[in-house]
C-alpha atoms as a PDB file:
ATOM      1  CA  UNK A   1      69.020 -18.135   2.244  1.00  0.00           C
ATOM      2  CA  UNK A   2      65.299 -17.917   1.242  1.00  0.00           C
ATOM      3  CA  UNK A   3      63.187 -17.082   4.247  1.00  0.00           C
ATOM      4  CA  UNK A   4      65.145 -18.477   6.802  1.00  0.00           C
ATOM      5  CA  UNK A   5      65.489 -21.674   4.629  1.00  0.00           C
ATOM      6  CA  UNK A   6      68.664 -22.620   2.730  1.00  0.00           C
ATOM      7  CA  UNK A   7      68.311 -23.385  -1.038  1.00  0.00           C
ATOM      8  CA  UNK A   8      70.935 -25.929  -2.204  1.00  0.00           C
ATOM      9  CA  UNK A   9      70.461 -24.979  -6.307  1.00  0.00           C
ATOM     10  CA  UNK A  10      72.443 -28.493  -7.945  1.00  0.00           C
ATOM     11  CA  UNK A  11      69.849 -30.004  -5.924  1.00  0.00           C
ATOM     12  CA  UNK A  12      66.670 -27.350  -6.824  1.00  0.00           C
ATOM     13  CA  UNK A  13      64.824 -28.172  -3.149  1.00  0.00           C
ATOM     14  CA  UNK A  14      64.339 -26.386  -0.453  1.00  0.00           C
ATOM     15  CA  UNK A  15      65.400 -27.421   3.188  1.00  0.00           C
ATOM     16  CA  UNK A  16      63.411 -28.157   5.915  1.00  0.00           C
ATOM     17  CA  UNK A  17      63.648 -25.390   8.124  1.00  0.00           C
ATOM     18  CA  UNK A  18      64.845 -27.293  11.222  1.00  0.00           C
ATOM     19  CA  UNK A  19      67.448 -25.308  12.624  1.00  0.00           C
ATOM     20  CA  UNK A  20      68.624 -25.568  16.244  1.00  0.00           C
ATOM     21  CA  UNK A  21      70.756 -22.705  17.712  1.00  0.00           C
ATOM     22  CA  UNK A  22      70.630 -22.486  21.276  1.00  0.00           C
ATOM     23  CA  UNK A  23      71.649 -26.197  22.368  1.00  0.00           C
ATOM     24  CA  UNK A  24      73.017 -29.082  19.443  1.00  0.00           C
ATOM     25  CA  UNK A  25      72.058 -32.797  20.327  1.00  0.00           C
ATOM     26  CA  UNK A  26      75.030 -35.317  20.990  1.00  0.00           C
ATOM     27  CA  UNK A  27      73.138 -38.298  19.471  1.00  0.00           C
ATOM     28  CA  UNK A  28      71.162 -37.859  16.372  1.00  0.00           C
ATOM     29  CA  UNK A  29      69.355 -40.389  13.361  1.00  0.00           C
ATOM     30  CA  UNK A  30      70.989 -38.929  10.393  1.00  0.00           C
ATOM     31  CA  UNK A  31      68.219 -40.808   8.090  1.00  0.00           C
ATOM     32  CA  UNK A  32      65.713 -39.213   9.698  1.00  0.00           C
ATOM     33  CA  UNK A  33      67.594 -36.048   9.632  1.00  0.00           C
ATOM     34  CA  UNK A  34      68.178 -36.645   5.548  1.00  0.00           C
ATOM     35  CA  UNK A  35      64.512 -37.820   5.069  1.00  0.00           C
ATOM     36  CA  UNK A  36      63.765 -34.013   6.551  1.00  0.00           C
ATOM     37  CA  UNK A  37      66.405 -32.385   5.033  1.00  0.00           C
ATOM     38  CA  UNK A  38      66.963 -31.093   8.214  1.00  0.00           C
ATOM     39  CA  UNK A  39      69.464 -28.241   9.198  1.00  0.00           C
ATOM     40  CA  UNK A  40      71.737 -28.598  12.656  1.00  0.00           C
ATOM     41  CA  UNK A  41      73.633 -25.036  13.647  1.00  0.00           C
ATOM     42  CA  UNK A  42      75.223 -23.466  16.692  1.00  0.00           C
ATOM     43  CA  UNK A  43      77.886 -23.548  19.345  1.00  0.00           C
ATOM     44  CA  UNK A  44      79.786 -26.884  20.770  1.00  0.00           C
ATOM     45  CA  UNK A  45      81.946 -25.823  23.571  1.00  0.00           C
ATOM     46  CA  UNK A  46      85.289 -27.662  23.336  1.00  0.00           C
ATOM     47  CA  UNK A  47      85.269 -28.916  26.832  1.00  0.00           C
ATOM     48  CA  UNK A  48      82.476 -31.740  26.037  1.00  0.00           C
ATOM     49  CA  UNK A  49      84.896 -32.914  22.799  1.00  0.00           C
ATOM     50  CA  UNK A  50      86.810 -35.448  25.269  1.00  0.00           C
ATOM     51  CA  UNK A  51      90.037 -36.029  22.515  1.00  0.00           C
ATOM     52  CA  UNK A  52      90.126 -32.520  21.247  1.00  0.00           C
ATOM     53  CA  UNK A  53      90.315 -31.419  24.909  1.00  0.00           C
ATOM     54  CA  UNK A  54      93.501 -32.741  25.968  1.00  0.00           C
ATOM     55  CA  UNK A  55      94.815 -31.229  22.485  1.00  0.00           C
ATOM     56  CA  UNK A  56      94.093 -28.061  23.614  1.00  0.00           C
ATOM     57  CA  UNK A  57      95.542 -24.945  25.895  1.00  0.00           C
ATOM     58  CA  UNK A  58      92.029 -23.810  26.331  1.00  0.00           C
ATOM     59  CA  UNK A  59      88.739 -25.237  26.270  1.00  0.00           C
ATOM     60  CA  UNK A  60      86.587 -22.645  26.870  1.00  0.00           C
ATOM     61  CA  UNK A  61      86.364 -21.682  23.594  1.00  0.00           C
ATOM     62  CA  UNK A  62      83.352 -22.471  20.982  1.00  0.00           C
ATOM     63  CA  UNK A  63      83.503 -23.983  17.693  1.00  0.00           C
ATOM     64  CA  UNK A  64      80.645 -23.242  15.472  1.00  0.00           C
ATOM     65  CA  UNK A  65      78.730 -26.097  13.485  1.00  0.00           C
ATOM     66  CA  UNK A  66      76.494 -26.138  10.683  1.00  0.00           C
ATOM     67  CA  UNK A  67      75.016 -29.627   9.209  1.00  0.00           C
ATOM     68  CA  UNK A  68      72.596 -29.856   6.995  1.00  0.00           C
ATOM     69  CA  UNK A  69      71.317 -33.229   5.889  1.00  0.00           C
ATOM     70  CA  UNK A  70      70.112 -34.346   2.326  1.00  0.00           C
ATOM     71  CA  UNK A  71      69.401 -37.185  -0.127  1.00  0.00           C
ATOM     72  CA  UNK A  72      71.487 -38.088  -2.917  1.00  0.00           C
ATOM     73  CA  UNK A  73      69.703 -41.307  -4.680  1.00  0.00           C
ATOM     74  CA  UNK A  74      68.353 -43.717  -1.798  1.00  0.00           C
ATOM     75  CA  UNK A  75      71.649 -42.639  -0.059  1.00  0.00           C
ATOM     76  CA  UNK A  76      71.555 -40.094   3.136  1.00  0.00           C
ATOM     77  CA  UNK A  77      74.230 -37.525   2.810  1.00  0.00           C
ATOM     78  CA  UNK A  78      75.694 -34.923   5.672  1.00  0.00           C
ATOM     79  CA  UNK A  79      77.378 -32.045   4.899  1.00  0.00           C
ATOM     80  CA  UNK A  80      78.719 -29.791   7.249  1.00  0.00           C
ATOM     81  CA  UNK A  81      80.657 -26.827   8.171  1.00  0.00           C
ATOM     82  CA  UNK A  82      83.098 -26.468  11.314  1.00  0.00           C
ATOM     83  CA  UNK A  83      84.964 -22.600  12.276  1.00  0.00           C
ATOM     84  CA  UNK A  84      86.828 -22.228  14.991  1.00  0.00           C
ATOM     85  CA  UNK A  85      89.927 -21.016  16.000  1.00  0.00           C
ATOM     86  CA  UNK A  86      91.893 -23.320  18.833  1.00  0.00           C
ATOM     87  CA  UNK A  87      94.772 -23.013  21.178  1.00  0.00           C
ATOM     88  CA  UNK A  88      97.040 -25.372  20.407  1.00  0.00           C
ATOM     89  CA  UNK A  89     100.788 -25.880  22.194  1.00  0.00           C
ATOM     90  CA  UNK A  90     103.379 -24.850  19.460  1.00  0.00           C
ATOM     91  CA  UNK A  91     105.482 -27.766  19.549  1.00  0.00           C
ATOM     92  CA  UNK A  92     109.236 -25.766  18.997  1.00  0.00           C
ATOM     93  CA  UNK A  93     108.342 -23.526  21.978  1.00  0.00           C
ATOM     94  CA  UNK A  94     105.831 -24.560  23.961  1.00  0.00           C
ATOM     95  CA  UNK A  95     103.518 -21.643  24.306  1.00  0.00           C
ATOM     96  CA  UNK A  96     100.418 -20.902  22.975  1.00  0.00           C
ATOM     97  CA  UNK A  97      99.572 -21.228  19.155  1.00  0.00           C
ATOM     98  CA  UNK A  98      96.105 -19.768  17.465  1.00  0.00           C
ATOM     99  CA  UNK A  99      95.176 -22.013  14.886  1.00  0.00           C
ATOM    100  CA  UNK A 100      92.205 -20.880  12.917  1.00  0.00           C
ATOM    101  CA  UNK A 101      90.298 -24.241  11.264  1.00  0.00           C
ATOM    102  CA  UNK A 102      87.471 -23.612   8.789  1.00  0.00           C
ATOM    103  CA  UNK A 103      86.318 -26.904   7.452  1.00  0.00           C
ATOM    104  CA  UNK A 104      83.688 -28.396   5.240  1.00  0.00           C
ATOM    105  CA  UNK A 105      83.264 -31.796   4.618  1.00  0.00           C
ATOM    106  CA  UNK A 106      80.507 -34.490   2.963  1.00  0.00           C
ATOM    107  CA  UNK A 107      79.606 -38.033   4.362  1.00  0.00           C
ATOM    108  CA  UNK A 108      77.545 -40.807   3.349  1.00  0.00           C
ATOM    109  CA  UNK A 109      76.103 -43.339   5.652  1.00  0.00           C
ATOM    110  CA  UNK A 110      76.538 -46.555   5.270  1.00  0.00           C
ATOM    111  CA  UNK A 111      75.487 -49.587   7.074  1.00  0.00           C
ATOM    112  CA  UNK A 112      78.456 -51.015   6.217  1.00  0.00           C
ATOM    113  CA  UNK A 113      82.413 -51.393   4.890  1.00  0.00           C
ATOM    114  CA  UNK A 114      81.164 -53.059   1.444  1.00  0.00           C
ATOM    115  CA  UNK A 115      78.953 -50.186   0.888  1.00  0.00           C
ATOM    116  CA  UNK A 116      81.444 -47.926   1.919  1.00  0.00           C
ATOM    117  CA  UNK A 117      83.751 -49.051  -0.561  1.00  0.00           C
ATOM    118  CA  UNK A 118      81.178 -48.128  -3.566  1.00  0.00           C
ATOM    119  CA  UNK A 119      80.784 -44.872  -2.692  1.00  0.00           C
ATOM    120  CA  UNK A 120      82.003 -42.224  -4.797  1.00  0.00           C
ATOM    121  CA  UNK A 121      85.171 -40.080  -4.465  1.00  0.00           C
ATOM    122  CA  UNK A 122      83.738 -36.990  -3.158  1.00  0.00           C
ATOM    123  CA  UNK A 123      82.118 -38.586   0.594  1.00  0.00           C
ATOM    124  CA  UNK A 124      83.888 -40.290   2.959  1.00  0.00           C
ATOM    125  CA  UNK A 125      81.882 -42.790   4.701  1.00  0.00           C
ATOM    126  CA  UNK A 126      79.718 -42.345   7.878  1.00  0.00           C
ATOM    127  CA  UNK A 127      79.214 -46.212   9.488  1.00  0.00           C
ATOM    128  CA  UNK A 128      75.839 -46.477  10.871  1.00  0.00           C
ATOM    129  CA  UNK A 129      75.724 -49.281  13.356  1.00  0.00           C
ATOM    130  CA  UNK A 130      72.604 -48.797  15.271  1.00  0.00           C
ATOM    131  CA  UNK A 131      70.003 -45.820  14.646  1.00  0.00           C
ATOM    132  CA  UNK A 132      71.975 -42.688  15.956  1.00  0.00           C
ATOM    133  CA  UNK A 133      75.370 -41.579  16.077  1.00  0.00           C
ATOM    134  CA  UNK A 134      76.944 -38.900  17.921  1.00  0.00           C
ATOM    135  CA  UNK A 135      77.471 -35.460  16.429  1.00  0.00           C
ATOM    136  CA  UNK A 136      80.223 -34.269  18.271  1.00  0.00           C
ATOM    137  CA  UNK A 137      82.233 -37.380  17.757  1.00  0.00           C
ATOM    138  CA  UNK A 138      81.327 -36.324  14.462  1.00  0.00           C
ATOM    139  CA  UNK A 139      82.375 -33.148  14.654  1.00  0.00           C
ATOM    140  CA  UNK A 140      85.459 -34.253  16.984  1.00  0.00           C
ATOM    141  CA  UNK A 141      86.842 -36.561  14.116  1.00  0.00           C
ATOM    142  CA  UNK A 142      86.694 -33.710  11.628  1.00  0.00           C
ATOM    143  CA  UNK A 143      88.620 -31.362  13.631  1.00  0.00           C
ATOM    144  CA  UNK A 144      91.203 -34.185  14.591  1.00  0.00           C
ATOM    145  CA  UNK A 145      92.267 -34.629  11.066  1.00  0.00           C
ATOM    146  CA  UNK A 146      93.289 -31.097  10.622  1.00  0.00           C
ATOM    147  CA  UNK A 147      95.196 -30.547  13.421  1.00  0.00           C
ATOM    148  CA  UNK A 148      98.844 -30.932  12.401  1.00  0.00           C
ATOM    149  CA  UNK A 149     100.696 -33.860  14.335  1.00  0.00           C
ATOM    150  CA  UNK A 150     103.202 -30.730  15.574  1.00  0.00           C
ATOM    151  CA  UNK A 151     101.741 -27.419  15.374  1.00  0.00           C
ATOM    152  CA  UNK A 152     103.996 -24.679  15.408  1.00  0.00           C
ATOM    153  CA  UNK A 153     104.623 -21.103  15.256  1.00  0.00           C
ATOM    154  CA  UNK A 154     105.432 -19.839  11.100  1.00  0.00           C
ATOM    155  CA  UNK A 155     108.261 -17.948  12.482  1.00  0.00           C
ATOM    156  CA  UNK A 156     111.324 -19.265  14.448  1.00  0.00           C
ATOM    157  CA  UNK A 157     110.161 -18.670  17.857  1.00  0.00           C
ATOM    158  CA  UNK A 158     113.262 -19.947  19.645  1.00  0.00           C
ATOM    159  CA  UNK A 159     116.078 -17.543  19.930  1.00  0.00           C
ATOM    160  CA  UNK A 160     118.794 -18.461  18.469  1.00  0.00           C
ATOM    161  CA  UNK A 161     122.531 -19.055  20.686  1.00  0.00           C
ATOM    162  CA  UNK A 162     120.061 -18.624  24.272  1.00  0.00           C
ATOM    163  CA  UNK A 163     121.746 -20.792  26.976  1.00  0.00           C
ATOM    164  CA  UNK A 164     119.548 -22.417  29.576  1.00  0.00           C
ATOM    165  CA  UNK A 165     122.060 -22.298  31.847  1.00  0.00           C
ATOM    166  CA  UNK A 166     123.288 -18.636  32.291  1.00  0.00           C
ATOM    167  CA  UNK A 167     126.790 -19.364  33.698  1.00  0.00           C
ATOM    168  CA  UNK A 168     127.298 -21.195  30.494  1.00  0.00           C
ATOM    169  CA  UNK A 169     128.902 -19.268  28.099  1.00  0.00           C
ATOM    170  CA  UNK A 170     130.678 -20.297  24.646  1.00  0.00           C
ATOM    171  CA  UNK A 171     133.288 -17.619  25.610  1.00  0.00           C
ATOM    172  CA  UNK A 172     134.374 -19.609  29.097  1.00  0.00           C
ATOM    173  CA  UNK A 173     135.595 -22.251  27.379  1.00  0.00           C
ATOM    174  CA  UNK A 174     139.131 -22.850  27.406  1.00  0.00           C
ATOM    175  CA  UNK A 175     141.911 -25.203  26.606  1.00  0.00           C
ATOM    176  CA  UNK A 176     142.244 -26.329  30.260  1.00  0.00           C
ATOM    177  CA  UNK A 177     138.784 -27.481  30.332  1.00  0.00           C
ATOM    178  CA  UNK A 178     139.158 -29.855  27.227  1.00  0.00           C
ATOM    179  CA  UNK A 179     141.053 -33.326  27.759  1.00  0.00           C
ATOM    180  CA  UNK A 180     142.239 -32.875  24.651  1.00  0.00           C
ATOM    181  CA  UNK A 181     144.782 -30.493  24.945  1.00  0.00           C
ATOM    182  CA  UNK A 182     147.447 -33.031  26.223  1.00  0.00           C
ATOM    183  CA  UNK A 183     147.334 -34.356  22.690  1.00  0.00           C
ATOM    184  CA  UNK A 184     147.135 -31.455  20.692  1.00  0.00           C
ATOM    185  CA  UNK A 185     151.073 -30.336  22.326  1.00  0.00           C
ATOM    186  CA  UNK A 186     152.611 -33.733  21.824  1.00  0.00           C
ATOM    187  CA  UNK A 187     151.255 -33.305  18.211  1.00  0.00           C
ATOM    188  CA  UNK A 188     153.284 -30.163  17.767  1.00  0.00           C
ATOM    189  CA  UNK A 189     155.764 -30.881  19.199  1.00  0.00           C
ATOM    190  CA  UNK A 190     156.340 -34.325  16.944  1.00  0.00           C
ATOM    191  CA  UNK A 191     156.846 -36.867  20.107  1.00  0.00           C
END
């Protein structure tokens, strides 16, 4: 951080101080964002990320955002930072699971699936089919592929041997009650 201005040193430039705190757009032009090297940071609320939403326990929470926006080459990059830590349903018990999520990631936009295909290892492509896109679709994707398809507890949080039903008991089971028991007397008795 030099003055309020982050220095990115593999790229020895300074960033455009543009940084937004209080309110983040939904639609932005990332090349106009790169060409400005432009900085995006503050709260999303998780009740305007539609998918996420019905994911979650609760979605009053907040999930912080940084995005800055660069050039590599001709090419407009975004890279971005997402923290947050969401109630999910633990899957084994049902009940309410904190799952923490710190995530970085890098995209390239492309205009379209050719160019996406040249791009190197390290971005993932960002499809630009008009001028804007929407950041927290953006940001909703991103946090979508790292939630587990069953989240769960790390510990057994199902008791072991509980009975739903508490006038069953393993104990109450007798040889009157199985069908079986016919049988297992004519066996003994070798008729």
């Amino acid at each position: 951080m030099l003055n309020g201005c982050l220095f990115d040193a593999t790229a020895s430039y300074l960033y455009d101080c543009t940084v937004m705190s209080d309110k983040l757009p939904n639609l932005i032009d990332p090349l106009l964002f790169a060409e400005r090297r432009s900085i995006l940071a503050g709260a999303l609320k998780i009740s305007v990320l539609k998918r996420l939403s019905d994911m979650v326990v609760n979605v009053d929470s907040d999930i912080n955002v940084e995005v800055q926006f660069a050039k590599q080459g001709k090419r407009a990059v975004v890279f971005g930072r997402i923290q947050s830590v969401l109630e999910l349903e633990c899957q084994s018990c049902l009940q309410a699971l904190a799952w923490p999520i710190e995530l970085t990631f890098k995209l390239a936009v492309v205009s379209s699936l050719q160019e996406a295909d040249k791009l190197e290892i390290d971005c993932e492509p960002l499809l630009l089919d008009g001028e804007k896109v929407s950041l927290n679709e953006m940001i909703e994707d991103e946090i979508l592929l790292a939630i587990p398809d069953y989240p769960k507890h790390g510990y057994d949080c199902i008791p072991q041997h509980q009975s739903i039903d508490p006038a069953f008991d393993d104990n109450s089971r007798t040889e009157t009650n199985n069908p079986f028991s016919v049988l297992a007397k004519l066996k003994k008795t070798g008729e």
